[in-house]
Structures are given as structure tokens and as C-alpha cells.
PDB file of N, CA and C in Angstrom:
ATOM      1  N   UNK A   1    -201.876 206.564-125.047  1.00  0.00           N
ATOM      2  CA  UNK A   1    -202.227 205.230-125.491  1.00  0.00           C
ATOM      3  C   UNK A   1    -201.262 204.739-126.560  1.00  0.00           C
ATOM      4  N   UNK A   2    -200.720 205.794-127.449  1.00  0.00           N
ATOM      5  CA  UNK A   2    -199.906 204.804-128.343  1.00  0.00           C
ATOM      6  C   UNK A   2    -198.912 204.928-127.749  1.00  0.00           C
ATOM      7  N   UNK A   3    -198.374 205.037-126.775  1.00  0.00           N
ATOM      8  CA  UNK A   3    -197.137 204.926-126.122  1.00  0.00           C
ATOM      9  C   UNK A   3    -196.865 203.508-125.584  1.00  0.00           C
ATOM     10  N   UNK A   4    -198.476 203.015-124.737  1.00  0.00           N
ATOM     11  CA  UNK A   4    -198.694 201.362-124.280  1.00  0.00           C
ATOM     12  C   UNK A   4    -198.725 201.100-125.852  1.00  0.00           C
ATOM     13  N   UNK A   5    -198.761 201.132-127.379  1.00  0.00           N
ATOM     14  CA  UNK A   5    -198.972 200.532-128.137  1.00  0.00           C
ATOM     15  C   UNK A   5    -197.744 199.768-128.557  1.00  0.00           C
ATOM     16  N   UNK A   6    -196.848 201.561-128.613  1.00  0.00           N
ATOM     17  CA  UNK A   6    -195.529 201.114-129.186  1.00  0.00           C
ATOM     18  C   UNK A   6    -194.781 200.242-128.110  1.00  0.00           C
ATOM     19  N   UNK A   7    -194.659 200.703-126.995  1.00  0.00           N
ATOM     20  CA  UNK A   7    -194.237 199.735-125.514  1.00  0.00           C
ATOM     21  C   UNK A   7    -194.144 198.057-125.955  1.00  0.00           C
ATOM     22  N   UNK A   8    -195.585 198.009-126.106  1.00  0.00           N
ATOM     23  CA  UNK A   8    -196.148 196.513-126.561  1.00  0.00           C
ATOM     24  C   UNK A   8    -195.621 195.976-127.546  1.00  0.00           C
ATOM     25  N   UNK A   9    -195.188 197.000-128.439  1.00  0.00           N
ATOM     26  CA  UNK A   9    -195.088 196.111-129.725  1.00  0.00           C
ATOM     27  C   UNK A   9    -193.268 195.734-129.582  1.00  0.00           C
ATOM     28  N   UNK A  10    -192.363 196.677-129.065  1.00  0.00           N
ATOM     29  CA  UNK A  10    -191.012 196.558-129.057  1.00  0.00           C
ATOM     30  C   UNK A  10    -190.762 195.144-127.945  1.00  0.00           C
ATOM     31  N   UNK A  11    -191.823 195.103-126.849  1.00  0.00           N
ATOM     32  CA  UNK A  11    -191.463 193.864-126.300  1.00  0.00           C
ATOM     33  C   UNK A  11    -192.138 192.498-126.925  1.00  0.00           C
ATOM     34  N   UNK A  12    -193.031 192.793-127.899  1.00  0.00           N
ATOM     35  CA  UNK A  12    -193.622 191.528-128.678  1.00  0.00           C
ATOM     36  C   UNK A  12    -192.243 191.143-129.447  1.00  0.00           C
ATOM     37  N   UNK A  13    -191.973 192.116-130.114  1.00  0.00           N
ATOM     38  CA  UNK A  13    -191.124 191.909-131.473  1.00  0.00           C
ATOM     39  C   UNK A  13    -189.852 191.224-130.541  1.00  0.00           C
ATOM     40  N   UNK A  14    -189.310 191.997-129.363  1.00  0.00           N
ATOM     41  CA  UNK A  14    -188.157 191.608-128.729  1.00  0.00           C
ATOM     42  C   UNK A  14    -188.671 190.276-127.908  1.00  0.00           C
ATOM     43  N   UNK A  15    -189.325 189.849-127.783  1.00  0.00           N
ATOM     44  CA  UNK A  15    -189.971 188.345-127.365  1.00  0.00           C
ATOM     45  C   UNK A  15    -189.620 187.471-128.434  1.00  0.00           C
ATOM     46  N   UNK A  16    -189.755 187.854-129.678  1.00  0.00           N
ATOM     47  CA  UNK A  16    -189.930 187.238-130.921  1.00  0.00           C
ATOM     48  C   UNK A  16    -188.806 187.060-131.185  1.00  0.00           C
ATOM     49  N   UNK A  17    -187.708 187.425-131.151  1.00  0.00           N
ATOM     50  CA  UNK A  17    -186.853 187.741-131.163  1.00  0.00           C
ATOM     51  C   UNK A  17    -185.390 186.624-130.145  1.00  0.00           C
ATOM     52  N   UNK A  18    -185.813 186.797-128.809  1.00  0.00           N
ATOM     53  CA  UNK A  18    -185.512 185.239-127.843  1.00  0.00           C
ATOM     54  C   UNK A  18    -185.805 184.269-128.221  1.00  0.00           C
ATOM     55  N   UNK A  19    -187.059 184.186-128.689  1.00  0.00           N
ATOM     56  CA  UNK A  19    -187.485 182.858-129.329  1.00  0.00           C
ATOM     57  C   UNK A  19    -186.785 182.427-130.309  1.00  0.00           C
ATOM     58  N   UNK A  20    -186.491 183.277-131.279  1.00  0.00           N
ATOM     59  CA  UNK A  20    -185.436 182.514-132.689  1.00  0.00           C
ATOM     60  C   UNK A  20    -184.140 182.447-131.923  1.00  0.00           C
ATOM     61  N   UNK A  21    -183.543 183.281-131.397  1.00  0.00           N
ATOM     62  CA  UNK A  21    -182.622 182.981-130.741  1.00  0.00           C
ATOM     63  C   UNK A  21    -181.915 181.648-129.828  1.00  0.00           C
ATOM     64  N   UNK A  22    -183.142 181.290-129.045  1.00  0.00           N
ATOM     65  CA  UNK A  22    -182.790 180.150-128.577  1.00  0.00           C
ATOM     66  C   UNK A  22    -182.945 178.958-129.626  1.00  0.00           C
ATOM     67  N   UNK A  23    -184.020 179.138-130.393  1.00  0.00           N
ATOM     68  CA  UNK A  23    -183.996 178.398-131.749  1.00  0.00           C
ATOM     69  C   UNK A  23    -182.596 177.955-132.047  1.00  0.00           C
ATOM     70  N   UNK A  24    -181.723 179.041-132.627  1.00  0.00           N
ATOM     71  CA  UNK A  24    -180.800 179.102-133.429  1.00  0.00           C
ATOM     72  C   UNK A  24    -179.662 178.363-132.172  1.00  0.00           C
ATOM     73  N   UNK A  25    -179.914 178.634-130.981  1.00  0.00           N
ATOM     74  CA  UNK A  25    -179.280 177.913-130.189  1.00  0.00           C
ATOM     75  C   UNK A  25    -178.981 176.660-130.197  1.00  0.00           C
ATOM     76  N   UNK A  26    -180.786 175.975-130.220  1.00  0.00           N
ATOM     77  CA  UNK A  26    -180.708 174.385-130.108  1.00  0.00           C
ATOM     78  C   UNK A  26    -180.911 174.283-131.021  1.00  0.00           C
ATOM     79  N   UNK A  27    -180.354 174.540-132.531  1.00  0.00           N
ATOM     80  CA  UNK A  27    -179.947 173.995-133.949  1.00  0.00           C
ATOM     81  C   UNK A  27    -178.573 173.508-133.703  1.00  0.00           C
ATOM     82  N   UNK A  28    -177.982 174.301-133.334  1.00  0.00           N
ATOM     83  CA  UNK A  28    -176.471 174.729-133.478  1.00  0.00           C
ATOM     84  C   UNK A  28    -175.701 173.530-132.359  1.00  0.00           C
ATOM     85  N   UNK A  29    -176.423 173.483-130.744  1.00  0.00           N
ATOM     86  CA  UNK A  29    -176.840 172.089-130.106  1.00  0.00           C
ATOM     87  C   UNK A  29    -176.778 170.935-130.560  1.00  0.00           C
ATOM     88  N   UNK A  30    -177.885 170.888-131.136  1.00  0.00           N
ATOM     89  CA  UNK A  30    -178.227 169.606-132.337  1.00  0.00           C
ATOM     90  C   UNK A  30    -177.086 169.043-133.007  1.00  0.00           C
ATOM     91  N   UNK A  31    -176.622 170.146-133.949  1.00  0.00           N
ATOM     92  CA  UNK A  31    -175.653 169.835-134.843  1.00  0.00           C
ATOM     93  C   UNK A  31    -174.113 169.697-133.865  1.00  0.00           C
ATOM     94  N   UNK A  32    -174.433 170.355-133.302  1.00  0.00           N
ATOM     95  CA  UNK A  32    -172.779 169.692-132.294  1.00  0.00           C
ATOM     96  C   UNK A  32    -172.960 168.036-131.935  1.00  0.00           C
ATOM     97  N   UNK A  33    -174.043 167.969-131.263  1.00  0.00           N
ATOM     98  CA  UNK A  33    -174.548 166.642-130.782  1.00  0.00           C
ATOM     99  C   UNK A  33    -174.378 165.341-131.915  1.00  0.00           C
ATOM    100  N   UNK A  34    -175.014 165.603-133.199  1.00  0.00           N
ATOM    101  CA  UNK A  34    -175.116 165.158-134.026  1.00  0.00           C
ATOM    102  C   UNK A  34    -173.308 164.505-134.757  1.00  0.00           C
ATOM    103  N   UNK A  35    -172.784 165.634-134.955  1.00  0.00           N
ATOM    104  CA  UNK A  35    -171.605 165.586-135.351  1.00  0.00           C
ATOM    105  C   UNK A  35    -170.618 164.491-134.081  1.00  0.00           C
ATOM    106  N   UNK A  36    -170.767 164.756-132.665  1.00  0.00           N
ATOM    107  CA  UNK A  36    -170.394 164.017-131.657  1.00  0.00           C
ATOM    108  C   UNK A  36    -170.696 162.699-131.909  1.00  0.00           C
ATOM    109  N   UNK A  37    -171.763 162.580-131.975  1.00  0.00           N
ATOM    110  CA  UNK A  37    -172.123 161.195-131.917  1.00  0.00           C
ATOM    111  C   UNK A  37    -171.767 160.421-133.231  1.00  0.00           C
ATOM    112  N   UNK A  38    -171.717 161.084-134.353  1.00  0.00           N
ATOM    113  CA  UNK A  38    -170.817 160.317-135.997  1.00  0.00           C
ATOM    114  C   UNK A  38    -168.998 160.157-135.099  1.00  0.00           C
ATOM    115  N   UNK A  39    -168.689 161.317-134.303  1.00  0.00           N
ATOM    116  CA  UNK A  39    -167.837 160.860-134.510  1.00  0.00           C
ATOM    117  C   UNK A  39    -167.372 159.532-132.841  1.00  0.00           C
ATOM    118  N   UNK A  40    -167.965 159.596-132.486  1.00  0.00           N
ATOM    119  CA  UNK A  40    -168.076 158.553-131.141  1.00  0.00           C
ATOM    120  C   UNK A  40    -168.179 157.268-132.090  1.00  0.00           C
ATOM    121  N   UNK A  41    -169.158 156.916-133.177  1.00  0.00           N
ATOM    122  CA  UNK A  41    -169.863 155.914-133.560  1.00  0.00           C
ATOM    123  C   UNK A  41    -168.058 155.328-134.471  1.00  0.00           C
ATOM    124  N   UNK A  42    -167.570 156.476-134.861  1.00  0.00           N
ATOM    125  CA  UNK A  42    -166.585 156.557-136.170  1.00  0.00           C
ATOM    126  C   UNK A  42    -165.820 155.615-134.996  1.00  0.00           C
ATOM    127  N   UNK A  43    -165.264 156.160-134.073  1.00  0.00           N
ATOM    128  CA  UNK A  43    -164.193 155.647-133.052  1.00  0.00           C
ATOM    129  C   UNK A  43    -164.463 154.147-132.476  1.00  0.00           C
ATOM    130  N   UNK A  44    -165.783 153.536-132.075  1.00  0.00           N
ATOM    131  CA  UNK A  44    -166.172 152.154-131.401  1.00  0.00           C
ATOM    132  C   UNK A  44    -166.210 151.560-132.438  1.00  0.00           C
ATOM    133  N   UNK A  45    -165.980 152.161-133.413  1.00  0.00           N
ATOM    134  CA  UNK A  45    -165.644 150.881-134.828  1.00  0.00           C
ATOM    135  C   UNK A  45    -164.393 150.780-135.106  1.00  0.00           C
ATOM    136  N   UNK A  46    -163.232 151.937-134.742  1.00  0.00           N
ATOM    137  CA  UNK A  46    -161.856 151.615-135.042  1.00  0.00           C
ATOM    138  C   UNK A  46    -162.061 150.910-133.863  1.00  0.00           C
ATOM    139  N   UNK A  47    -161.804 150.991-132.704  1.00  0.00           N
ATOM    140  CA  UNK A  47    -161.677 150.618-131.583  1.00  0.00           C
ATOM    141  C   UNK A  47    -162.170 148.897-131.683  1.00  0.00           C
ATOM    142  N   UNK A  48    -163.348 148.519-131.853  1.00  0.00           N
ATOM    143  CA  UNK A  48    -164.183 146.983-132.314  1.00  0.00           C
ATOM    144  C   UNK A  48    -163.065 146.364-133.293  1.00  0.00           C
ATOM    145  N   UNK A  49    -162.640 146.996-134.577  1.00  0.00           N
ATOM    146  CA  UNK A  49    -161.593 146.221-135.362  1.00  0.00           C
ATOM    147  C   UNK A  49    -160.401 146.425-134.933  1.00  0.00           C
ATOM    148  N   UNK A  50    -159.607 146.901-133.899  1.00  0.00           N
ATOM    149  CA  UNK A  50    -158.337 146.646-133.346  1.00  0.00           C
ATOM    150  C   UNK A  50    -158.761 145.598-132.365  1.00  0.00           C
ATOM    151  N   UNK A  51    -159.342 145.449-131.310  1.00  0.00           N
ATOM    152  CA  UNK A  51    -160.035 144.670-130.455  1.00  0.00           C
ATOM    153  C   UNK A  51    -159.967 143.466-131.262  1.00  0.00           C
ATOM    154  N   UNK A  52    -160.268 143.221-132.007  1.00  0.00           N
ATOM    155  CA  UNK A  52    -160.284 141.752-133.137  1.00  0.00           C
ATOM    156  C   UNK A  52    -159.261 141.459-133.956  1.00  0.00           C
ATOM    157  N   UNK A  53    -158.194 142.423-133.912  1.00  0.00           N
ATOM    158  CA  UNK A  53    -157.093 142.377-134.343  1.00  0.00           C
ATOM    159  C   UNK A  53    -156.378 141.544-133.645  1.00  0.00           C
ATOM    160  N   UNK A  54    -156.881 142.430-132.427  1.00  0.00           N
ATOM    161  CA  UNK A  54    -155.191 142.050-131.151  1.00  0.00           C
ATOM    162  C   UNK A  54    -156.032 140.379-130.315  1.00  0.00           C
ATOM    163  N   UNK A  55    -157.368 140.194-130.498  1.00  0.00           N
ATOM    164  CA  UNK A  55    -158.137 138.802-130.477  1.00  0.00           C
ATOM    165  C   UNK A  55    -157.405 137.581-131.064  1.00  0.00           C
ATOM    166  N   UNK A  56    -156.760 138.240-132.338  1.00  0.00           N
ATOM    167  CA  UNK A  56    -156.976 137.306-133.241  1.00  0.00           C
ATOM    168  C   UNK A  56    -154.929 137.219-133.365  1.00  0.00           C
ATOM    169  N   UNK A  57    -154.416 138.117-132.943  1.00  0.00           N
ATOM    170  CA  UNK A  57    -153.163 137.627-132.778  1.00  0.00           C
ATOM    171  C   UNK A  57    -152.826 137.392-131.235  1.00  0.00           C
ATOM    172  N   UNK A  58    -153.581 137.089-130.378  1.00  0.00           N
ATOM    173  CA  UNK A  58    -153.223 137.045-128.893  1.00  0.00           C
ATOM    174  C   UNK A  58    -153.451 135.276-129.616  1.00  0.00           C
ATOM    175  N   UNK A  59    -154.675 135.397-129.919  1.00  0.00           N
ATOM    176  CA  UNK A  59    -154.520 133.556-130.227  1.00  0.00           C
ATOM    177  C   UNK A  59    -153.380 132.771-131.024  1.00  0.00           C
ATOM    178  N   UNK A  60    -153.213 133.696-132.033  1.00  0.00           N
ATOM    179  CA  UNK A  60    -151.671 132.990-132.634  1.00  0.00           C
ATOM    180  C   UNK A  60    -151.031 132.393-131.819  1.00  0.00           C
ATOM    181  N   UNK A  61    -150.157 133.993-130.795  1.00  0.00           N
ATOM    182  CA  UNK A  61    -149.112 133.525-130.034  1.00  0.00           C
ATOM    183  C   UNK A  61    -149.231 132.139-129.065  1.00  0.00           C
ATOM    184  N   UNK A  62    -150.409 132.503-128.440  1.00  0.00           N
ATOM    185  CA  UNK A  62    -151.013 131.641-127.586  1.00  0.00           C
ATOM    186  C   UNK A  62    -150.528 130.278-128.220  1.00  0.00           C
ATOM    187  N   UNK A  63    -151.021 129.821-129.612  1.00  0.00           N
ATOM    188  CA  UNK A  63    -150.761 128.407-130.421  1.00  0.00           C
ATOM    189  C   UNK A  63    -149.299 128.528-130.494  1.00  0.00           C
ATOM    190  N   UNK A  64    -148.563 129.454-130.664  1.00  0.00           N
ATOM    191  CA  UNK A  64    -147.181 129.525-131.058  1.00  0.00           C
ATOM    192  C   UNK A  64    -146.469 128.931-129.921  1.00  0.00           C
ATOM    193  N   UNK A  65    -146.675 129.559-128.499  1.00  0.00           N
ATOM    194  CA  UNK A  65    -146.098 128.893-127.409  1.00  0.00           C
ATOM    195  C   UNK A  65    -146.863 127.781-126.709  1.00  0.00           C
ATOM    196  N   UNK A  66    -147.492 127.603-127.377  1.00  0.00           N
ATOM    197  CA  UNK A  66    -147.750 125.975-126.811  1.00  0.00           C
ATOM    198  C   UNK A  66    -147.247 125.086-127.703  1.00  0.00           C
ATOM    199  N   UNK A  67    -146.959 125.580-128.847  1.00  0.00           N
ATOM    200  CA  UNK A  67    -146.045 124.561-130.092  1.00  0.00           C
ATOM    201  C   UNK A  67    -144.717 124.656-129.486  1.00  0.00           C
ATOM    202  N   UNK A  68    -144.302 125.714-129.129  1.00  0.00           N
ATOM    203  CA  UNK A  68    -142.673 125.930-129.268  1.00  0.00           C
ATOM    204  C   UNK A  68    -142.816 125.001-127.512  1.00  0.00           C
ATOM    205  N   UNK A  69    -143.621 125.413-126.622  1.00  0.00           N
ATOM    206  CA  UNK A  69    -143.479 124.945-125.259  1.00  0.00           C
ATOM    207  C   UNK A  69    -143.326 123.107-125.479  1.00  0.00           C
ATOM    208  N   UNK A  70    -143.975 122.724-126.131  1.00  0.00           N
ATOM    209  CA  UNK A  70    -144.404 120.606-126.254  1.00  0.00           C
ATOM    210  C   UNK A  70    -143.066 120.477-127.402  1.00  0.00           C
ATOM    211  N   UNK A  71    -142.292 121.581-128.252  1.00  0.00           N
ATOM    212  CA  UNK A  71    -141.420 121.322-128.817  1.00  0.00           C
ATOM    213  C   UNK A  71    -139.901 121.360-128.061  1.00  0.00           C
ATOM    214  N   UNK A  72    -140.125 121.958-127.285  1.00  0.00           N
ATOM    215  CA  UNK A  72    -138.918 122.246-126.144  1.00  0.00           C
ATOM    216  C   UNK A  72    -138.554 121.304-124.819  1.00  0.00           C
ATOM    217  N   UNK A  73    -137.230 121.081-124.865  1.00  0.00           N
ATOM    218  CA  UNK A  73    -136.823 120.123-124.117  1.00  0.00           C
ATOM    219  C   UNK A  73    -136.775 120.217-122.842  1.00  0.00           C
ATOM    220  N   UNK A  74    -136.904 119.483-121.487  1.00  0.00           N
ATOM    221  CA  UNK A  74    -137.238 119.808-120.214  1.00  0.00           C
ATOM    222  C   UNK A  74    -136.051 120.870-119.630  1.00  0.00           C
ATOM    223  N   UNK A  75    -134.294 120.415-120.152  1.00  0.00           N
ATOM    224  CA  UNK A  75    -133.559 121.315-120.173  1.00  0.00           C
ATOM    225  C   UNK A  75    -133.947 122.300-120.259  1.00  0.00           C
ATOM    226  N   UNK A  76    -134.280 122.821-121.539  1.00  0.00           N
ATOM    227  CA  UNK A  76    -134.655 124.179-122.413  1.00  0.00           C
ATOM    228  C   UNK A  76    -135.995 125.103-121.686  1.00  0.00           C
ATOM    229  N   UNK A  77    -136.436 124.290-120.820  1.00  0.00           N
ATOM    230  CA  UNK A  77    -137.531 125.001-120.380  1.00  0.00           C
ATOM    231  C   UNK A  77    -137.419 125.604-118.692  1.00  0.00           C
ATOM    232  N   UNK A  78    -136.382 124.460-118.181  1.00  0.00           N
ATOM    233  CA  UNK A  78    -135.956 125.185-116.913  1.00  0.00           C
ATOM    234  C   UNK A  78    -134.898 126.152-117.295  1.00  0.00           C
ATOM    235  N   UNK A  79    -134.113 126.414-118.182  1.00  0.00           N
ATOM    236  CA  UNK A  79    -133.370 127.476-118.876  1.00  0.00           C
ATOM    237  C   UNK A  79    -134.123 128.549-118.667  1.00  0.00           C
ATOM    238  N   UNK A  80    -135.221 128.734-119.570  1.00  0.00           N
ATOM    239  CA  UNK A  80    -135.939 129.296-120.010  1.00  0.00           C
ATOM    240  C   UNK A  80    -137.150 130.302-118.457  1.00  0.00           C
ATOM    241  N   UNK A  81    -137.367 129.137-117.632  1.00  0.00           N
ATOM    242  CA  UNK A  81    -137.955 129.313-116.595  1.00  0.00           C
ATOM    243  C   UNK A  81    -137.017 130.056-115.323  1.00  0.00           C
ATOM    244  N   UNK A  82    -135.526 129.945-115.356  1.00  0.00           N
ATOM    245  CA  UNK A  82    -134.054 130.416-114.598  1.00  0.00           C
ATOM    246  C   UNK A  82    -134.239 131.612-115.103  1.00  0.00           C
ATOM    247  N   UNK A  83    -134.321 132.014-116.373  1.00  0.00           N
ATOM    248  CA  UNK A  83    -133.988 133.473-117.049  1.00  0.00           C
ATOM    249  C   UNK A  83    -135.377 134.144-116.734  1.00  0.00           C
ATOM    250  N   UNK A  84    -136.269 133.877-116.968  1.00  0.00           N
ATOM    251  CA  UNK A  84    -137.270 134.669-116.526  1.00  0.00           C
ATOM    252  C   UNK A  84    -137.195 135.099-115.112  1.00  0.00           C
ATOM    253  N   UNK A  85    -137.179 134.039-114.419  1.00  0.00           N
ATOM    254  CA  UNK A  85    -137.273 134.256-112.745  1.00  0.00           C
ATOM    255  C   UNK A  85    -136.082 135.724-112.509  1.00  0.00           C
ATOM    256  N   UNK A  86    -135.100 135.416-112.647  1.00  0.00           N
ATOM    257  CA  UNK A  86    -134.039 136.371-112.435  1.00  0.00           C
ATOM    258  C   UNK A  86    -134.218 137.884-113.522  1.00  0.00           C
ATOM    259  N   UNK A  87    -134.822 137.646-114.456  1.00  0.00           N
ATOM    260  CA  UNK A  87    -135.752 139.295-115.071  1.00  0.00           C
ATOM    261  C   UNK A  87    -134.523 139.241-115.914  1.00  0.00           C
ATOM    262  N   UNK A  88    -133.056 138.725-116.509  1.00  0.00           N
ATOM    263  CA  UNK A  88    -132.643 138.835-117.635  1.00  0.00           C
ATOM    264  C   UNK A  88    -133.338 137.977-119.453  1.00  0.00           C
ATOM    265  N   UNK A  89    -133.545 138.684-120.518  1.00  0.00           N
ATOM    266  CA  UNK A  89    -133.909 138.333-121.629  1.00  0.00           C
ATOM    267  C   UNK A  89    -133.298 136.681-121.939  1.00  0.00           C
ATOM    268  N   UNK A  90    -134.098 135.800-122.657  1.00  0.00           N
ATOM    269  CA  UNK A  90    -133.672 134.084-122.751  1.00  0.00           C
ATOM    270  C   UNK A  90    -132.523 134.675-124.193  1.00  0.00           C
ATOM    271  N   UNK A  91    -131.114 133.643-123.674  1.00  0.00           N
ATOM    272  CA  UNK A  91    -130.042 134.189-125.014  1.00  0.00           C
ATOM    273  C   UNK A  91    -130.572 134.472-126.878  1.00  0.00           C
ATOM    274  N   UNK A  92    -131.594 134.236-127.154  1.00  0.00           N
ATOM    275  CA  UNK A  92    -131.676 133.904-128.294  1.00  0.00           C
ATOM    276  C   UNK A  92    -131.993 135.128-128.959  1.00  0.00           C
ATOM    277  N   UNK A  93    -132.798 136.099-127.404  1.00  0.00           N
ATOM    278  CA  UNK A  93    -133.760 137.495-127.439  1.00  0.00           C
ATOM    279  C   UNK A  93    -132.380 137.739-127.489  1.00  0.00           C
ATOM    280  N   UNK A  94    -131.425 137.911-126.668  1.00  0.00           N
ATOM    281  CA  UNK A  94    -129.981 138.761-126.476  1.00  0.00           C
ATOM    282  C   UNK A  94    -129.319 138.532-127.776  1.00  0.00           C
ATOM    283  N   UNK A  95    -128.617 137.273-128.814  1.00  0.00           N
ATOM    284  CA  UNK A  95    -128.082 137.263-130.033  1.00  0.00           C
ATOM    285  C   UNK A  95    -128.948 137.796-131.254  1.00  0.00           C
ATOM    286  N   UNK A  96    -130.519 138.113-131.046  1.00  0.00           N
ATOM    287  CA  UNK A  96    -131.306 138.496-131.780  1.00  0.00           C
ATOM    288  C   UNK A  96    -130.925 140.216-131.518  1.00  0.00           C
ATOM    289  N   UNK A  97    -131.190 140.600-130.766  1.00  0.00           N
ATOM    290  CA  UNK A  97    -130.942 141.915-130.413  1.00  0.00           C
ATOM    291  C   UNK A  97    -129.502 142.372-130.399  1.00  0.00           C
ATOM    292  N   UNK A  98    -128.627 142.044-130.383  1.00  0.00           N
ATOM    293  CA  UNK A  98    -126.976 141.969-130.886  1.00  0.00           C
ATOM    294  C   UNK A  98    -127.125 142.131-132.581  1.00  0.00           C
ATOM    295  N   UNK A  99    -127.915 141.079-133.239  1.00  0.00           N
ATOM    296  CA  UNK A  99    -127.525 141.014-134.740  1.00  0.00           C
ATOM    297  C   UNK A  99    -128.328 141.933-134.782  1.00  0.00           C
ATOM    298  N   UNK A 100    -129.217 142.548-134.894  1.00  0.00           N
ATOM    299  CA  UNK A 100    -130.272 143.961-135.272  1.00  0.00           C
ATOM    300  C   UNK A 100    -129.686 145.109-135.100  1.00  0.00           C
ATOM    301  N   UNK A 101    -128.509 145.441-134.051  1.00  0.00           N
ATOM    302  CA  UNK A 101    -128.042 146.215-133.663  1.00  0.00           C
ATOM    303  C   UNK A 101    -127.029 146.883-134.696  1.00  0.00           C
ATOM    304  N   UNK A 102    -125.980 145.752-135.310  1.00  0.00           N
ATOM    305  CA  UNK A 102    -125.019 145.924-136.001  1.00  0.00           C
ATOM    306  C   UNK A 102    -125.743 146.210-137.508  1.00  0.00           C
ATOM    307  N   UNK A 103    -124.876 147.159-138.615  1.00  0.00           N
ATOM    308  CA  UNK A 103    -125.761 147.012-139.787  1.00  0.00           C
ATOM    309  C   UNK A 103    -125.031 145.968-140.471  1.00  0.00           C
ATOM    310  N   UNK A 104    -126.537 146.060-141.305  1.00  0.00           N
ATOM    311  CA  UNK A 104    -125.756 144.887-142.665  1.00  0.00           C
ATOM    312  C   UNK A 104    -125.118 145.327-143.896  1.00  0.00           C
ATOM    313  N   UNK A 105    -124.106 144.748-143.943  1.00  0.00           N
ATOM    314  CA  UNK A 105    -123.200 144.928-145.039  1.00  0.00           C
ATOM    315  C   UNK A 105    -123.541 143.659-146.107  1.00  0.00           C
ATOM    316  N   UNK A 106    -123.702 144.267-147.691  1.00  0.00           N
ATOM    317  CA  UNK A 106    -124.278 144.007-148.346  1.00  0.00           C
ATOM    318  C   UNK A 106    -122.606 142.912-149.258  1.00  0.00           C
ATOM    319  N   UNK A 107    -122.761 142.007-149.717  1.00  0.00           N
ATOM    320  CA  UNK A 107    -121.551 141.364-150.440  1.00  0.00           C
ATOM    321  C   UNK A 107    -121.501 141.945-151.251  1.00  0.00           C
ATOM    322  N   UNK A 108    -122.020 142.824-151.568  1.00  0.00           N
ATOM    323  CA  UNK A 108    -121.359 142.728-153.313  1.00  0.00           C
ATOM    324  C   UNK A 108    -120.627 144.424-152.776  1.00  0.00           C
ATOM    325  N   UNK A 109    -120.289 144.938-151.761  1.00  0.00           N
ATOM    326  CA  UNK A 109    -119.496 146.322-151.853  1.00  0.00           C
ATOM    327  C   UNK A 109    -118.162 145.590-151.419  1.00  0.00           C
ATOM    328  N   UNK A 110    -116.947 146.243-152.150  1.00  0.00           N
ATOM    329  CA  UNK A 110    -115.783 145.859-152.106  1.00  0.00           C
ATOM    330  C   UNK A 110    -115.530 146.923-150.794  1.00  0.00           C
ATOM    331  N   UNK A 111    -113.774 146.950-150.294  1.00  0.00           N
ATOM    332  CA  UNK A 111    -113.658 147.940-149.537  1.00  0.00           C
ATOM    333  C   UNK A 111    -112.929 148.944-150.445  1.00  0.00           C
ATOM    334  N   UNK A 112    -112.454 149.049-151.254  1.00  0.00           N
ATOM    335  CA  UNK A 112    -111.732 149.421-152.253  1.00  0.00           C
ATOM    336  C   UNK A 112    -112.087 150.609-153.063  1.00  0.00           C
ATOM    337  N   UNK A 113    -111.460 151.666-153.910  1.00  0.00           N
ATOM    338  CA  UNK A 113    -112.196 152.886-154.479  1.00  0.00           C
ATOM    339  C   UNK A 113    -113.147 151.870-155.955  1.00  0.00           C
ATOM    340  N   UNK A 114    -114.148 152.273-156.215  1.00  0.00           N
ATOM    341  CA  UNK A 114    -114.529 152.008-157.310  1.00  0.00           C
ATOM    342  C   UNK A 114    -114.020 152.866-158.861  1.00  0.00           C
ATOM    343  N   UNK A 115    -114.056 151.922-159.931  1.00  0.00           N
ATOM    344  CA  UNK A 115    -113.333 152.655-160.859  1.00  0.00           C
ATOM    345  C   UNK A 115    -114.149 153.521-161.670  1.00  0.00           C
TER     346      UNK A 115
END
């Protein structure tokens, strides 16, 4: 009989035992979950203020080329409409990208040894 006692008691205790275990499981669960979701929440808020960033300068441009478009001459716009069609940059992108290219030299360096 104390053999069914002790029997009993090593599978109570080892029952007892699974139970905290899985416990300690779905803590550990939890806290993954938990931590996931701060950082999901962290991200749809960078994500929401770039979204309103790029909102809020898509509209600029938008005003920019409809200023520069009603400021531009019918010439200037079939120019403009020739260069696109054919996939080369309008000249202004090309002398812009030429002067960026080269560095700038500052006036006040002579070419000369300094004394």
C-alpha cells in the first residue's frame, strides 16, 4: 500500500509540476505577444507620420507644377513634352546635373604657394 501511496504522490507532485510549467509557458507567450504588439503599434505610427509627410509634399509638388505648368510657354511645354516622350532628362535637369558634378572652387584660394 505505500507503494500506491508513494506512486500517487510522485505523479501528483509531477502533475503539479506540468501545470507551472505550461504556466511559465503562457507568461513568457504573453510577454512575447505583448512586447510584439508595442512594437507593431511603435511602427503604424512611424509609418502614419511618413504617410503625412510624403501627403503633404506630394501636394506641394503637385501646386509647384501647376504654377511652373500656367507659367510656361506653349513652346516650353512641347519641349518639355518631346523630351519626355523620347525618355532623355529636360536640359535644365542635364546643366543642373553637369554643375553638381564639377566641385566648387571657393574665390578666395589663389593657385599659388601660400606664404
Amino acid at each position: 500500500m505505500l507503494n500506491w501511496l508513494m506512486l500517487y504522490s510522485i505523479l501528483n507532485s509531477s502533475g503539479a509540476s506540468v501545470v507551472a510549467i505550461d504556466n511559465k509557458i503562457e507568461q513568457a507567450m504573453d510577454l512575447v505577444k505583448s512586447h510584439l504588439m508595442y512594437a507593431v503599434r511603435e511602427e503604424v505610427e512611424v509609418l502614419k507620420e511618413q504617410i503625412k509627410e510624403l501627403i503633404e509634399r506630394n501636394s506641394q509638388l503637385e501646386q509647384e507644377n501647376n504654377l511652373l505648368k500656367n507659367l510656361a510657354s506653349p513652346e516650353q511645354l512641347a519641349q518639355f513634352q518631346a523630351q519626355v516622350q523620347s525618355g532623355s532628362p529636360p536640359a535644365s535637369t542635364q546643366a543642373a546635373g553637369m554643375a553638381s558634378q564639377q566641385p566648387a572652387q571657393p574665390a578666395s584660394q589663389s593657385s599659388g604657394p601660400s606664404a
